[in-house]
Protein backbone atom coordinates (compact mmCIF):
# COMPACT_ATOMS: atom_id res chain seq x y z
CA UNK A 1 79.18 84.26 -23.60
CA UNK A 2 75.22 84.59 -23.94
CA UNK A 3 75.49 85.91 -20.38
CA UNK A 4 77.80 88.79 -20.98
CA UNK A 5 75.72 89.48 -24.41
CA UNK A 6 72.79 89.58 -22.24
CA UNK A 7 74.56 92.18 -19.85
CA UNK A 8 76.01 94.05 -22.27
CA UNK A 9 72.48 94.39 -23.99
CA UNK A 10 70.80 95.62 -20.36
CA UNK A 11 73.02 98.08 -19.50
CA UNK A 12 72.39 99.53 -22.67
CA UNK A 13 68.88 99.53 -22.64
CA UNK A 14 68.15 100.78 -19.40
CA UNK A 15 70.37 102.48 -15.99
CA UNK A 16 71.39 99.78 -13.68
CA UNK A 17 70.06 100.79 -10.53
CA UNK A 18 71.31 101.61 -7.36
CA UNK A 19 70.31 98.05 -5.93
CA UNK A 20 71.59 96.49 -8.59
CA UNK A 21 75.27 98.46 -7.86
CA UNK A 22 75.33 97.96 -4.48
CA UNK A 23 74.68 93.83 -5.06
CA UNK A 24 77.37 94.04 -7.85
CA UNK A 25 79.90 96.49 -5.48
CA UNK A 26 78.87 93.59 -2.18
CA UNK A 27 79.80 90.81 -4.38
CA UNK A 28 82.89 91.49 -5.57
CA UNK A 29 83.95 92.69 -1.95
CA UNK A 30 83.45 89.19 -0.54
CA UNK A 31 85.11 87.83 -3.55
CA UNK A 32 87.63 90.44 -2.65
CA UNK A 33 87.93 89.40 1.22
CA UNK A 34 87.39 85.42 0.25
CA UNK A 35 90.52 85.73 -2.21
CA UNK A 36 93.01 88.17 0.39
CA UNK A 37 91.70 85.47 3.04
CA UNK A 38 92.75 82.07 1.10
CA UNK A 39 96.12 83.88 0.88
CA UNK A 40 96.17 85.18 4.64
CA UNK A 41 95.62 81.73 5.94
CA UNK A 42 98.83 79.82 5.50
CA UNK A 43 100.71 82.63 6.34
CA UNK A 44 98.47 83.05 9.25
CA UNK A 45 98.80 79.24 10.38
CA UNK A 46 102.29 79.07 9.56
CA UNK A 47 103.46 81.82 12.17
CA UNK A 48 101.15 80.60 14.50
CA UNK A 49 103.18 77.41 14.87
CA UNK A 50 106.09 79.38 15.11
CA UNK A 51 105.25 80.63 17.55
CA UNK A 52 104.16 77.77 19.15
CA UNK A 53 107.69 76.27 18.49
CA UNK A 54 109.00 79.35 20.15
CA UNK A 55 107.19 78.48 23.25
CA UNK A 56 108.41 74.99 22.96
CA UNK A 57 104.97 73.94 22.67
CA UNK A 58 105.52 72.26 19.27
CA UNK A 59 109.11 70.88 17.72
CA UNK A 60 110.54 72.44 14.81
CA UNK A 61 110.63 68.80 13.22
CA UNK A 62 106.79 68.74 13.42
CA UNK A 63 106.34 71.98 11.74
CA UNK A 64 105.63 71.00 8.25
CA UNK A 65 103.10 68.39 9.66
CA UNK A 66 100.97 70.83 11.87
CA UNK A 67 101.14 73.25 8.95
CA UNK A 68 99.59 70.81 6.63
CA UNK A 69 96.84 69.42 9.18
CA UNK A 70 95.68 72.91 9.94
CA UNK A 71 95.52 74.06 6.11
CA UNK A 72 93.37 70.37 5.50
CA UNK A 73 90.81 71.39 8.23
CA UNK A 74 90.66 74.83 6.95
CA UNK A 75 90.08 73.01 2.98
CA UNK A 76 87.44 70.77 4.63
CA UNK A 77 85.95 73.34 6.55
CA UNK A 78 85.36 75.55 3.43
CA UNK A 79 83.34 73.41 1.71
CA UNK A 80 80.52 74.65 3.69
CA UNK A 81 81.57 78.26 2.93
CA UNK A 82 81.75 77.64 -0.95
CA UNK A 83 78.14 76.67 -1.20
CA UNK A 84 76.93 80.08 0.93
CA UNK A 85 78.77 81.70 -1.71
CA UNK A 86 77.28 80.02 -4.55
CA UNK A 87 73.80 80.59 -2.93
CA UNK A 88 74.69 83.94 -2.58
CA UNK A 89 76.32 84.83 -6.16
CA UNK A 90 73.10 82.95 -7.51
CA UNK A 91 70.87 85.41 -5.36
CA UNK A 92 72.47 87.99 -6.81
CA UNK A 93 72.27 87.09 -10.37
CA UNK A 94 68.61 86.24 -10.38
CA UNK A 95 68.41 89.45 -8.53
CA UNK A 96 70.47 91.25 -11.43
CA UNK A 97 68.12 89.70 -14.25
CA UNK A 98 70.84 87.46 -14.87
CA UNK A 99 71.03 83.73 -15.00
CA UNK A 100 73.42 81.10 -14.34
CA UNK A 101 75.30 78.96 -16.95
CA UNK A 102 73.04 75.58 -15.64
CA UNK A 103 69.80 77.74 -15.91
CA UNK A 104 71.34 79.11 -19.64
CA UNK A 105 72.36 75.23 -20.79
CA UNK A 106 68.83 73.69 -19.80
CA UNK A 107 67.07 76.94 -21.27
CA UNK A 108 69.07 76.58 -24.35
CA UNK A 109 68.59 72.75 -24.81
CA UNK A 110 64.46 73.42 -24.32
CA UNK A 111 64.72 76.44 -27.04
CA UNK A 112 67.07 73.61 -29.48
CA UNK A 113 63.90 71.39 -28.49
CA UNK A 114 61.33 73.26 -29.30
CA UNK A 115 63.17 74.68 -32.38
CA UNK A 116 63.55 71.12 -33.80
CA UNK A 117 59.69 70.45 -33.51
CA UNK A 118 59.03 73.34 -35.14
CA UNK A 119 61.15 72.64 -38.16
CA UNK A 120 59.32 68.94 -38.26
CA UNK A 121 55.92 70.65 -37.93
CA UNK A 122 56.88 72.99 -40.65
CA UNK A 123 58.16 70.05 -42.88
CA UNK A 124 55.10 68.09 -42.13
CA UNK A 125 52.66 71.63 -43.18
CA UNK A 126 54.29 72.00 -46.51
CA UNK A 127 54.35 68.40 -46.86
CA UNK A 128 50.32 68.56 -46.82
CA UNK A 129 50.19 71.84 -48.57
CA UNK A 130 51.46 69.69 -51.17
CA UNK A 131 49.10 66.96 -51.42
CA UNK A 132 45.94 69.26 -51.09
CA UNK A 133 47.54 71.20 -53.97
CA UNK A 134 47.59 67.79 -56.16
CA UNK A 135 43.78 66.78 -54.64
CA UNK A 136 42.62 70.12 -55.65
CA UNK A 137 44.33 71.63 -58.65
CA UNK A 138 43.47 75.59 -59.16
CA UNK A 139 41.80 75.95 -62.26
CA UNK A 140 43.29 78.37 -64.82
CA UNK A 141 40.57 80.94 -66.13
């Protein structure tokens, strides 16, 4: 939520620039390709095995089974492709001025941190405001 305020209040204060557009329009066309490709895929694999078992290089009883092993090896092979992503959306959003949720939480819990010593500081000032003001009266005139 913080994150979108932050936005928000950027692109009101000042243009994004054209950088800035073309990271934002190259990130959300590889989000674009990564989601048309995770549908693409099964169909992909599925009539590729059809046409295998057209060939007679597979049976039609083992179809199911060759289906599933190929979409596990694509799942296990996309591991590696979800962190490049990650790396790459976090580029992007340092890039952008903008930070992650993990780099919000531990900024916020320092801030909450820092926020609570100052509010025992403050305590611990009036506190001894208090007891130089009983050492050392003002005198009335």
């Amino acid at each position: 939520m913080a994150e979108h305020a932050e936005t928000q209040t950027k692109s009101t204060q000042e243009p994004i620039s054209s950088e800035e557009k073309k990271a934002r329009t190259e990130t959300e066309n590889l989000f674009h390709k990564m989601y048309l490709f995770g549908l693409g895929i099964q169909k992909d694999i599925e009539e590729t095995v059809n046409h295998l078992i057209e060939k007679g290089e597979a049976k039609a009883e083992q179809r199911e089974k060759i289906v599933d092993d190929f979409v596990k090896r694509a799942k296990e092979g996309s591991t590696a492709i979800e962190k490049k992503i990650e790396e790459f959306v976090n580029q992007s959003l340092e890039s952008m001025n903008l930070v992650t949720k993990e780099k919000y939480d531990a900024l916020k819990k320092q801030f909450d941190a820092l926020e609570a010593g100052n509010e025992a500081l403050e305590k611990r000032v009036k506190e001894l405001e208090e007891q130089i003001k009983e050492l050392h009266p003002k005198k009335k005139s």
